[in-house]
N, C-alpha and C. Protein backbone atom coordinates (compact mmCIF):
# COMPACT_ATOMS: atom_id res chain seq x y z
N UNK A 1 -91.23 194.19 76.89
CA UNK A 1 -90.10 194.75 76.19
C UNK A 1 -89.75 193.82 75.03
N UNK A 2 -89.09 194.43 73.81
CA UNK A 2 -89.09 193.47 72.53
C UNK A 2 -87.55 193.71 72.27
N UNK A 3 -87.21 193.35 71.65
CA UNK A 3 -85.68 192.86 71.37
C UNK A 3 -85.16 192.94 69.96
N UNK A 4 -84.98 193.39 69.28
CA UNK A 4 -85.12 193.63 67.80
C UNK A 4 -84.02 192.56 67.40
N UNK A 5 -82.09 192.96 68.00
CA UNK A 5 -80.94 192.27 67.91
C UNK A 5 -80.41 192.43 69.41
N UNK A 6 -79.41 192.28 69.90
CA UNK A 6 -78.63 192.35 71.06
C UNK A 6 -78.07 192.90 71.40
N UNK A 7 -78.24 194.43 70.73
CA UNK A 7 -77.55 195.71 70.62
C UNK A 7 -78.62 196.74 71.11
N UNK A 8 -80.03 196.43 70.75
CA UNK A 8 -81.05 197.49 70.54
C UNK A 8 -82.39 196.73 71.85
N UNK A 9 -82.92 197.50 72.23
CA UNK A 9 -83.71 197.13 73.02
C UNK A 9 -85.20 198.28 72.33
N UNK A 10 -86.23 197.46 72.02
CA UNK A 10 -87.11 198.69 71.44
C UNK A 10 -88.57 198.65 72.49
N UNK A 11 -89.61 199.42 72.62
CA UNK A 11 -90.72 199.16 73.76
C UNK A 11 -91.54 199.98 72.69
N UNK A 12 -92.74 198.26 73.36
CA UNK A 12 -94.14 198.97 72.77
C UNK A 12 -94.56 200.22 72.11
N UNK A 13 -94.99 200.49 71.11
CA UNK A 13 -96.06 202.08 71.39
C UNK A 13 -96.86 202.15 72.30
N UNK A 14 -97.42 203.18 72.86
CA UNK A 14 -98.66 203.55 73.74
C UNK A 14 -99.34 202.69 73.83
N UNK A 15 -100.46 202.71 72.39
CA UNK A 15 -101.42 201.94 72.24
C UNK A 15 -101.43 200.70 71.43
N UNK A 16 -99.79 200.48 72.08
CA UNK A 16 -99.72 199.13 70.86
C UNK A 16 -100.69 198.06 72.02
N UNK A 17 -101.02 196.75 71.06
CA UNK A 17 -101.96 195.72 72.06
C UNK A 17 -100.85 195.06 73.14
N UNK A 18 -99.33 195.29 72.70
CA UNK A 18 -98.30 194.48 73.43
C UNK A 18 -97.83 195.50 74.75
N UNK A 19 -98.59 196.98 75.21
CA UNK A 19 -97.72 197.40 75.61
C UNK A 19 -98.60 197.09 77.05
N UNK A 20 -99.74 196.49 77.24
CA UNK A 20 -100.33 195.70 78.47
C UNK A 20 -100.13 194.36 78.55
N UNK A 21 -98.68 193.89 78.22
CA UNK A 21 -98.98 192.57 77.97
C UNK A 21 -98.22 191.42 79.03
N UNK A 22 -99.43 190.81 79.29
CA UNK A 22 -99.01 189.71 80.51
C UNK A 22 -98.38 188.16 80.00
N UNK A 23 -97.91 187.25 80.57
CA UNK A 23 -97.26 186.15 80.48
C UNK A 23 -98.79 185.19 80.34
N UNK A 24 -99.17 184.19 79.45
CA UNK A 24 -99.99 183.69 78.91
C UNK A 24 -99.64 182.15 80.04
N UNK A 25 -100.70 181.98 80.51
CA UNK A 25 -100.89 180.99 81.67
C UNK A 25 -101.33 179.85 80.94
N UNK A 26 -101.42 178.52 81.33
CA UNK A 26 -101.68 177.03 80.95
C UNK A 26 -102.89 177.43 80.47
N UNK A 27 -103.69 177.69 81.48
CA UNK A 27 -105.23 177.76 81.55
C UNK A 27 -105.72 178.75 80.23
N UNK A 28 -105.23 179.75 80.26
CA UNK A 28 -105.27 180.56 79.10
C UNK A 28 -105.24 179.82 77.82
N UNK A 29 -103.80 179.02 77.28
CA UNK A 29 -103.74 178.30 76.36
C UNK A 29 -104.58 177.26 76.36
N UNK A 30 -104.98 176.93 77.18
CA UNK A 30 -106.41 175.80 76.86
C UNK A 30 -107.58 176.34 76.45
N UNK A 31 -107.70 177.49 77.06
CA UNK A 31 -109.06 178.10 76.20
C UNK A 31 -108.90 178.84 75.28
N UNK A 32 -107.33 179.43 74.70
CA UNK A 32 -106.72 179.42 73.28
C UNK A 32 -107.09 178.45 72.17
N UNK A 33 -107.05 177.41 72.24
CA UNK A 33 -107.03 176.28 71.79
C UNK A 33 -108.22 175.77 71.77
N UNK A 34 -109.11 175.90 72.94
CA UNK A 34 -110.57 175.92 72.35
C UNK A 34 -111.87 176.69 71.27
N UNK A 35 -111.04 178.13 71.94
CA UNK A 35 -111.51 178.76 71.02
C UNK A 35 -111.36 178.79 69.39
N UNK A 36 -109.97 178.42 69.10
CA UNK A 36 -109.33 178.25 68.15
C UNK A 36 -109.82 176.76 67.33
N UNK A 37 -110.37 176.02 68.03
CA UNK A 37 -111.16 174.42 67.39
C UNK A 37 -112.34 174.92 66.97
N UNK A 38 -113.29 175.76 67.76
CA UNK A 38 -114.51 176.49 67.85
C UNK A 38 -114.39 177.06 65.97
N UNK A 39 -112.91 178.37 66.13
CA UNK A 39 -113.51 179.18 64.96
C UNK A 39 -112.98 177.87 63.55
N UNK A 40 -112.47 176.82 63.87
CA UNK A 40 -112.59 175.93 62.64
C UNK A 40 -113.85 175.17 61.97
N UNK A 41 -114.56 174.90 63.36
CA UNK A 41 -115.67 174.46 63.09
C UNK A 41 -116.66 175.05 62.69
N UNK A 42 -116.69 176.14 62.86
CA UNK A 42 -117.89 177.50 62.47
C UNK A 42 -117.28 178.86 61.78
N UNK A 43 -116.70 178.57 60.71
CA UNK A 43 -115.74 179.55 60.53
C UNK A 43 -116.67 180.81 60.08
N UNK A 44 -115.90 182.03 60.19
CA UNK A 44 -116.70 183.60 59.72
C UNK A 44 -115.63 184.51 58.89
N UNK A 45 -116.02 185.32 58.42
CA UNK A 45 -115.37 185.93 57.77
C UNK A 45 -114.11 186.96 58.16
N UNK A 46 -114.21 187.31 59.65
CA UNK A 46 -113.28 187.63 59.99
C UNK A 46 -113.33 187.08 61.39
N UNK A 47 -112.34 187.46 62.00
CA UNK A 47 -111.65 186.61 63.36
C UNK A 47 -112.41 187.52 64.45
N UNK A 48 -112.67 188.93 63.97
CA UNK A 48 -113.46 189.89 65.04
C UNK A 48 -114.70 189.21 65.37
N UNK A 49 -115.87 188.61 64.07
CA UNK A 49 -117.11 188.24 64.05
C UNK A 49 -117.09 187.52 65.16
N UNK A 50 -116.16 186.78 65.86
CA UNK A 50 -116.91 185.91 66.76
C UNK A 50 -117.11 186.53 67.78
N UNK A 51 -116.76 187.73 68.50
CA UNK A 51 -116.57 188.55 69.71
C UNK A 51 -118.05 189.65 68.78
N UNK A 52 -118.77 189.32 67.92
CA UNK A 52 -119.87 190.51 67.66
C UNK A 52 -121.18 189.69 68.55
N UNK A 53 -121.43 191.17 68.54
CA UNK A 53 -122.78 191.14 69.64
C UNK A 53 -123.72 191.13 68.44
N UNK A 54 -123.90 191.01 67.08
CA UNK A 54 -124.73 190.92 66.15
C UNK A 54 -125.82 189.43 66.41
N UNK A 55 -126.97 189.19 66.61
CA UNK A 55 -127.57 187.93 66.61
C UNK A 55 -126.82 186.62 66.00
N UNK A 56 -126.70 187.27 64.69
CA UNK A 56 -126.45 186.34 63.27
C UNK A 56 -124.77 185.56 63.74
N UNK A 57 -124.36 186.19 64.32
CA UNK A 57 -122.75 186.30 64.58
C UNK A 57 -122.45 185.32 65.85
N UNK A 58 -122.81 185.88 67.40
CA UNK A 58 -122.77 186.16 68.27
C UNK A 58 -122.51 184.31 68.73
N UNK A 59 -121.55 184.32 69.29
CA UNK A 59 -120.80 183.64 69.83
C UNK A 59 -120.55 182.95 71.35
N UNK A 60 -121.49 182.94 72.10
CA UNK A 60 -121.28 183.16 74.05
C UNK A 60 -120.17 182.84 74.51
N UNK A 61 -119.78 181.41 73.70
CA UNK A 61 -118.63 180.56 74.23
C UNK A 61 -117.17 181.23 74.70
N UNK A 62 -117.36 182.40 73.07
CA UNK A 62 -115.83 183.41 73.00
C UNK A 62 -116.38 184.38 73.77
N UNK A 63 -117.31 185.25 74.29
CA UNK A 63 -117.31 186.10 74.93
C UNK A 63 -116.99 185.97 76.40
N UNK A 64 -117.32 184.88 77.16
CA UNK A 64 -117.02 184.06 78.01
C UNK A 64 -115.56 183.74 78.64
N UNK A 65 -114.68 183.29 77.15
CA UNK A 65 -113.75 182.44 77.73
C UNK A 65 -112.45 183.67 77.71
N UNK A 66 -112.71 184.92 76.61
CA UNK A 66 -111.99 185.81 76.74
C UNK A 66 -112.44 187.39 75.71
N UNK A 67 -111.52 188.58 76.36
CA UNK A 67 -112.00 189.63 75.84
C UNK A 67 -111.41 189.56 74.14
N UNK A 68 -111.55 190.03 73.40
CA UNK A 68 -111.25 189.85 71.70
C UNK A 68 -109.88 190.76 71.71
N UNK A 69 -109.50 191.97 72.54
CA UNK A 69 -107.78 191.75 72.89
C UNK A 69 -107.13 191.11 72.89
N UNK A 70 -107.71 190.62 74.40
CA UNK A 70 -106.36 189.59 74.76
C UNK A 70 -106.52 188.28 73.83
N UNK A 71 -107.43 187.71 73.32
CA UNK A 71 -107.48 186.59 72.33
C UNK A 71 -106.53 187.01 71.01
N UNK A 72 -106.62 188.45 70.65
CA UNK A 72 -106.19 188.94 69.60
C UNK A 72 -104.55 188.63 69.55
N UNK A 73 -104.38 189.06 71.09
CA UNK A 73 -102.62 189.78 70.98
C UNK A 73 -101.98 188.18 71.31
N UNK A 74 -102.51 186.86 72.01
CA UNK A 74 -102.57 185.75 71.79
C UNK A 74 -101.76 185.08 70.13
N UNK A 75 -103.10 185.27 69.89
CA UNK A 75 -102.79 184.80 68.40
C UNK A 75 -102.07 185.65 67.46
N UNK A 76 -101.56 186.41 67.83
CA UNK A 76 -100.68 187.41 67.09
C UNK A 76 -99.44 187.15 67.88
N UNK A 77 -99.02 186.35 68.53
CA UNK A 77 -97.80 186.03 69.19
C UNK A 77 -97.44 184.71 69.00
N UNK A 78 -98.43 183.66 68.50
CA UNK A 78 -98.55 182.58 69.45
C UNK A 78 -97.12 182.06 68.43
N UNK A 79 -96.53 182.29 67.27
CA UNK A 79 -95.64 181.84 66.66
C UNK A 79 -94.29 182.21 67.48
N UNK A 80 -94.21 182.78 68.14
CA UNK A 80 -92.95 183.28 68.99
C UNK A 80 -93.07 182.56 70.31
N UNK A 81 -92.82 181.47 70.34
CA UNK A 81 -93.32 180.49 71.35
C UNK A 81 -92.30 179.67 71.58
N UNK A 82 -91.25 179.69 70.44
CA UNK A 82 -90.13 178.89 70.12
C UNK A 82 -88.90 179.52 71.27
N UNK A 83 -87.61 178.75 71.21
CA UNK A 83 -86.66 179.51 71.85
C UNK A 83 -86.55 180.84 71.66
N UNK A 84 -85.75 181.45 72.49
CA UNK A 84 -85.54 182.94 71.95
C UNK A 84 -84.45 183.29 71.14
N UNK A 85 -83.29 182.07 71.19
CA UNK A 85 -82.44 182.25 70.02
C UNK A 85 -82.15 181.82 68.50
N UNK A 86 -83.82 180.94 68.63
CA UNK A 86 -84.39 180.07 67.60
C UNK A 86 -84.30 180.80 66.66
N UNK A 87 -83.93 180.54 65.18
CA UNK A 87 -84.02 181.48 63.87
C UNK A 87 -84.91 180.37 62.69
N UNK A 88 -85.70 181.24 61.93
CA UNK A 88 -86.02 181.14 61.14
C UNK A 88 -86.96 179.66 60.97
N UNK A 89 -86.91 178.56 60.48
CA UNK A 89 -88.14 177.76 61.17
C UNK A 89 -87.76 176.83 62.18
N UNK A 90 -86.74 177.35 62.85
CA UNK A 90 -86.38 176.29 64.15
C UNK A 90 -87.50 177.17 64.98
N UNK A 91 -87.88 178.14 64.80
CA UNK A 91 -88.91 178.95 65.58
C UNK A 91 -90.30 178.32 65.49
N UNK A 92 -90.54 177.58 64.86
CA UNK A 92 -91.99 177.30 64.60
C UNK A 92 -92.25 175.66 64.78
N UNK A 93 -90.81 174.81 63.95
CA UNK A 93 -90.89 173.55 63.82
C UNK A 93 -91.06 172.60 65.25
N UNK A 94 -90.34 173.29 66.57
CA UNK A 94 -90.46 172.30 67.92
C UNK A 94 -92.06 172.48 67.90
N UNK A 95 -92.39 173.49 67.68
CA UNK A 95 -94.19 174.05 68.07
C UNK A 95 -95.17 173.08 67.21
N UNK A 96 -94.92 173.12 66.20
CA UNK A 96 -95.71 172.45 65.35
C UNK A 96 -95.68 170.48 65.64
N UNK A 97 -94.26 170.42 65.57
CA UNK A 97 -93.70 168.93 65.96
C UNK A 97 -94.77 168.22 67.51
N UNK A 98 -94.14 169.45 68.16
CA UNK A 98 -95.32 168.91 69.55
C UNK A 98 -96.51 168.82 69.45
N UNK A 99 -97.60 169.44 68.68
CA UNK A 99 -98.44 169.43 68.97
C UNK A 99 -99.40 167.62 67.77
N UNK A 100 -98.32 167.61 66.74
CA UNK A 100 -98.56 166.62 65.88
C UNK A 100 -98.39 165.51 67.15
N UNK A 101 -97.62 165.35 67.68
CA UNK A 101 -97.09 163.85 68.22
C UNK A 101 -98.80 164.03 69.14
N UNK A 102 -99.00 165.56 70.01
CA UNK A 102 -100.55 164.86 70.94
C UNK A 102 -101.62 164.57 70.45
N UNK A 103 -101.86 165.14 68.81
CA UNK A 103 -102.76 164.85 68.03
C UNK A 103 -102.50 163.23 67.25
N UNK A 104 -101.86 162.36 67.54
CA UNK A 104 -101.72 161.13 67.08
C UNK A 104 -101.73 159.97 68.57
N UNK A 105 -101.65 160.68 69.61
CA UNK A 105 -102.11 160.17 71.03
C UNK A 105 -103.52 160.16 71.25
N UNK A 106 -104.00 160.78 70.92
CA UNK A 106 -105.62 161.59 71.31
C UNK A 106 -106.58 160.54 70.21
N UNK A 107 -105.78 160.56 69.00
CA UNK A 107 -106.92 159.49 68.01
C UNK A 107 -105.81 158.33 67.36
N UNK A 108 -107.08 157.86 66.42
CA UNK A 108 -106.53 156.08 66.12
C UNK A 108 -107.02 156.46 64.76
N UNK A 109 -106.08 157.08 63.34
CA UNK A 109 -107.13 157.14 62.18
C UNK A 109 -107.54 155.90 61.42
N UNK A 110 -108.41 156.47 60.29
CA UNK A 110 -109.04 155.33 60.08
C UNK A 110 -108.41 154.51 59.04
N UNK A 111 -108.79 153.70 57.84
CA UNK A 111 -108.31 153.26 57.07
C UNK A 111 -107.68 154.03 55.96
N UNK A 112 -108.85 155.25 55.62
CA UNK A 112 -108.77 156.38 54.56
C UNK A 112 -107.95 157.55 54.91
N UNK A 113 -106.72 157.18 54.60
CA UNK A 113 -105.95 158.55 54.33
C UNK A 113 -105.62 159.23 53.50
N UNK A 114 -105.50 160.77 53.12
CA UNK A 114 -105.17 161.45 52.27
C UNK A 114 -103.88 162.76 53.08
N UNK A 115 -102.86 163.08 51.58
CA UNK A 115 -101.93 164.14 52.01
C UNK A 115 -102.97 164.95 51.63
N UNK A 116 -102.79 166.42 51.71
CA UNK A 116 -103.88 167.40 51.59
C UNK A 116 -102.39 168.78 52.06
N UNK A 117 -102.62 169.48 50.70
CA UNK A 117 -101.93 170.89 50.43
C UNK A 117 -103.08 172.25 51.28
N UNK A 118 -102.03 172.71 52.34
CA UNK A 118 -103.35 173.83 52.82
C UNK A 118 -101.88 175.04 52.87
N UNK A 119 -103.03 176.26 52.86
CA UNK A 119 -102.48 177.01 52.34
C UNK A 119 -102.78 178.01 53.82
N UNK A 120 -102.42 179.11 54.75
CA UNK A 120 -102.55 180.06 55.49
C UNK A 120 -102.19 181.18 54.82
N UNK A 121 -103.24 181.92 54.82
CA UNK A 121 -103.15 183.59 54.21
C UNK A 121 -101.91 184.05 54.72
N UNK A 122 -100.88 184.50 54.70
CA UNK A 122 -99.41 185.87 55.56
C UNK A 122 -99.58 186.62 54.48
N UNK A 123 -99.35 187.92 54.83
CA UNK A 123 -99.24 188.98 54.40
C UNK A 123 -97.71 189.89 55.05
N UNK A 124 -97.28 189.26 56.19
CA UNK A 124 -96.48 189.80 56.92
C UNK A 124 -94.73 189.02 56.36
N UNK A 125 -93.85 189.35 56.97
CA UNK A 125 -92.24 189.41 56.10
C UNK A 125 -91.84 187.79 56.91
N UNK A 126 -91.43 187.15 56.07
CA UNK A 126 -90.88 185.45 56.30
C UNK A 126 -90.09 185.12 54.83
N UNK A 127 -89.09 184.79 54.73
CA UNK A 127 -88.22 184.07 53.59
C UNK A 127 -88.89 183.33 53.46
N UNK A 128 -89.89 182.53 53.30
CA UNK A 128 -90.65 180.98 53.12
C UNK A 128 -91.85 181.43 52.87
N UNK A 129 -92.45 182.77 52.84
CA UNK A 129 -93.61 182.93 52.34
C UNK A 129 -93.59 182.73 50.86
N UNK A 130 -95.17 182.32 50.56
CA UNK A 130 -95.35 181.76 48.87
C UNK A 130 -95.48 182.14 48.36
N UNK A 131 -96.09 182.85 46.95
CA UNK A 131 -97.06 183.49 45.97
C UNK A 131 -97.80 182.69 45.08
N UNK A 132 -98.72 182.92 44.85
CA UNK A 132 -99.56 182.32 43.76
C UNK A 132 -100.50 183.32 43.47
N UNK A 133 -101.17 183.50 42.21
CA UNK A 133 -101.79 184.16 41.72
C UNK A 133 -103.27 183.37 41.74
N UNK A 134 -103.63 182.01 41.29
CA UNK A 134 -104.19 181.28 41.57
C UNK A 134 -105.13 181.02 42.88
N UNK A 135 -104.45 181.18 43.96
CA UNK A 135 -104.98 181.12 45.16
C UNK A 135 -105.95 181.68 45.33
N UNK A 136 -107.01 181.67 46.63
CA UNK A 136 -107.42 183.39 47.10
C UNK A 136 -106.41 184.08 47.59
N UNK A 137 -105.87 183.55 48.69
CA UNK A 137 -105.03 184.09 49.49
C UNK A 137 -103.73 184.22 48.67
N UNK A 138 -103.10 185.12 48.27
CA UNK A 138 -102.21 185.56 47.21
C UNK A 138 -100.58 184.78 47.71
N UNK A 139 -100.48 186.01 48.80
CA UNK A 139 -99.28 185.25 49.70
C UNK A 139 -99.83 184.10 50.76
N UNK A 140 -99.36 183.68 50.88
CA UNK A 140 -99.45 182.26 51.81
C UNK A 140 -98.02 181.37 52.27
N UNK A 141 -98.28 180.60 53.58
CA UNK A 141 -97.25 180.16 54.06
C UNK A 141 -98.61 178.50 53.55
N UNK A 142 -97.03 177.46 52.84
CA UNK A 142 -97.87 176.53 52.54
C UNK A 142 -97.65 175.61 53.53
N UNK A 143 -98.26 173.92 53.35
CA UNK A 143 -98.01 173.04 54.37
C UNK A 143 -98.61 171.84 53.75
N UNK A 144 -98.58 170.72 54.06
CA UNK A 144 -98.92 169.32 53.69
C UNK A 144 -99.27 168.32 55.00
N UNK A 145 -100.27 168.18 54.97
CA UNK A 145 -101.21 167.83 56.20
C UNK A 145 -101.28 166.16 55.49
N UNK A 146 -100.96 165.00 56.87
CA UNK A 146 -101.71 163.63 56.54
C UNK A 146 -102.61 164.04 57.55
N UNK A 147 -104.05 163.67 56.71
CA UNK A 147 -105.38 164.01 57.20
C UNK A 147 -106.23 162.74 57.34
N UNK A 148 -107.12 162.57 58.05
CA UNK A 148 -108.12 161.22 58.45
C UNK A 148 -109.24 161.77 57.22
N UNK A 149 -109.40 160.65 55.95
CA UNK A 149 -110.28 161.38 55.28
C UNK A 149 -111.50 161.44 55.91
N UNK A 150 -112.39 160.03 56.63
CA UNK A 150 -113.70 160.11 57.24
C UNK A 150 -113.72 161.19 58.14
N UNK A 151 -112.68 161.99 59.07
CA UNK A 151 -113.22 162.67 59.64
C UNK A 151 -112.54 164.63 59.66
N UNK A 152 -111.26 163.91 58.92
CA UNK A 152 -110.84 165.88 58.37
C UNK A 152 -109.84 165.91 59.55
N UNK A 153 -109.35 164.59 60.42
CA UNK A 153 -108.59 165.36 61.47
C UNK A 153 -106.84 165.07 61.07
N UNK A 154 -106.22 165.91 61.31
CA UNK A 154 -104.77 166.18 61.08
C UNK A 154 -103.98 165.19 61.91
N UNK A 155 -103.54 164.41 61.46
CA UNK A 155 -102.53 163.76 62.08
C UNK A 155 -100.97 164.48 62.00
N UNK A 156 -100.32 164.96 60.60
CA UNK A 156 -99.20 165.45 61.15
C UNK A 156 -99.66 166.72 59.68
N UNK A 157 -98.29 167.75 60.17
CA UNK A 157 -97.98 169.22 59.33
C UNK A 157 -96.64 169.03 59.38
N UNK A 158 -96.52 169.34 57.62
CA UNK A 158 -94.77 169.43 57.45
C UNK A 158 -95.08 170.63 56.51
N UNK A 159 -94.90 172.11 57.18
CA UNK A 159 -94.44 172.93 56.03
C UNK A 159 -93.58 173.14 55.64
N UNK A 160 -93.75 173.74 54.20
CA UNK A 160 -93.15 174.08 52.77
C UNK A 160 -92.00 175.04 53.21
N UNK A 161 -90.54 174.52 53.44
CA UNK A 161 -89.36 176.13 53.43
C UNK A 161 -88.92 175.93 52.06
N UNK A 162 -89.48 175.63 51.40
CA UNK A 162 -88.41 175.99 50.03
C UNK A 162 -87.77 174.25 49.51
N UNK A 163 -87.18 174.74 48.84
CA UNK A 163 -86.24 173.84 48.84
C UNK A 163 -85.40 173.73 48.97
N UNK A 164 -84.85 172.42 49.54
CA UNK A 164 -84.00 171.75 50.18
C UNK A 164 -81.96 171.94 49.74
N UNK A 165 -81.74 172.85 50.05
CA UNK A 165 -79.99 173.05 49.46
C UNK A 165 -79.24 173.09 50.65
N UNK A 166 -78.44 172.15 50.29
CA UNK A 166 -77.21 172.14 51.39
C UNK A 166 -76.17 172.33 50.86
């Protein structure tokens, strides 16, 4: 069931992917998260390719660890992870915050650091989405990554809301 405001209660369509939808277990998010390291390292042109049975494509690891649904409706949620009365990037920032602090437990970077501007394609409705014409990705939610240059790994993410007015 989805919640629009505190007045309205709205439910799935039929064949929406949310209207079979179960509570996402530890175990699940670990092989979320694997899979999700997987499509960085071998990236494809779309997010379906890795669930294709095509030779050229074909993936075992993702067919294995889950069906391309439930991986789908996953990652099409996984930003709503925040409180439920969380607004706007208090919804995203505990999420992001946590996962920086285990990624600076896990490694020791090296001498060579660089900030590094990355950009995520949205197409979907956020006050903090970007534009550029420049880009590929037209709209984009931006971000500023300190990155390990020898090896590309992320130590922390501070995205872009705009600027700063109080």
């Amino acid at each position: 069931m989805l919640k629009s405001d505190a007045s309205k209660t709205t439910f799935p369509r039929k064949r929406s992917r949310f209207a079979s939808w179960t509570p996402v277990t530890r175990a699940e998010l670990y092989k979320f998260f694997a899979v999700m390291t997987l499509m960085g390292l071998d990236p494809r042109p779309v997010i379906k390719d890795f669930w294709s049975r095509a030779w050229y494509y074909y993936t075992p690891a993702c067919h294995q660890l889950f069906s391309r649904e439930r991986f789908l409706t996953i990652f099409q949620t996984i930003l709503h992870t925040g409180q439920p009365e969380a607004e706007s990037k208090a919804k995203i920032e505990p999420f992001v915050d946590s996962h920086c602090k285990r990624f600076n437990e896990v490694f020791s970077p090296f001498r060579q650091l660089s900030i590094d501007e990355m950009v995520v394609g949205y197409k979907g409705r956020w006050q903090y989405k970007q534009f550029n014409a420049s880009k590929p990705e037209k709209y984009h939610i931006k971000s500023f990554g300190l990155v390990d240059s020898t090896y590309g790994y992320v130590l922390q993410i501070l995205t872009y809301f705009g600027v700063y007015t109080s």
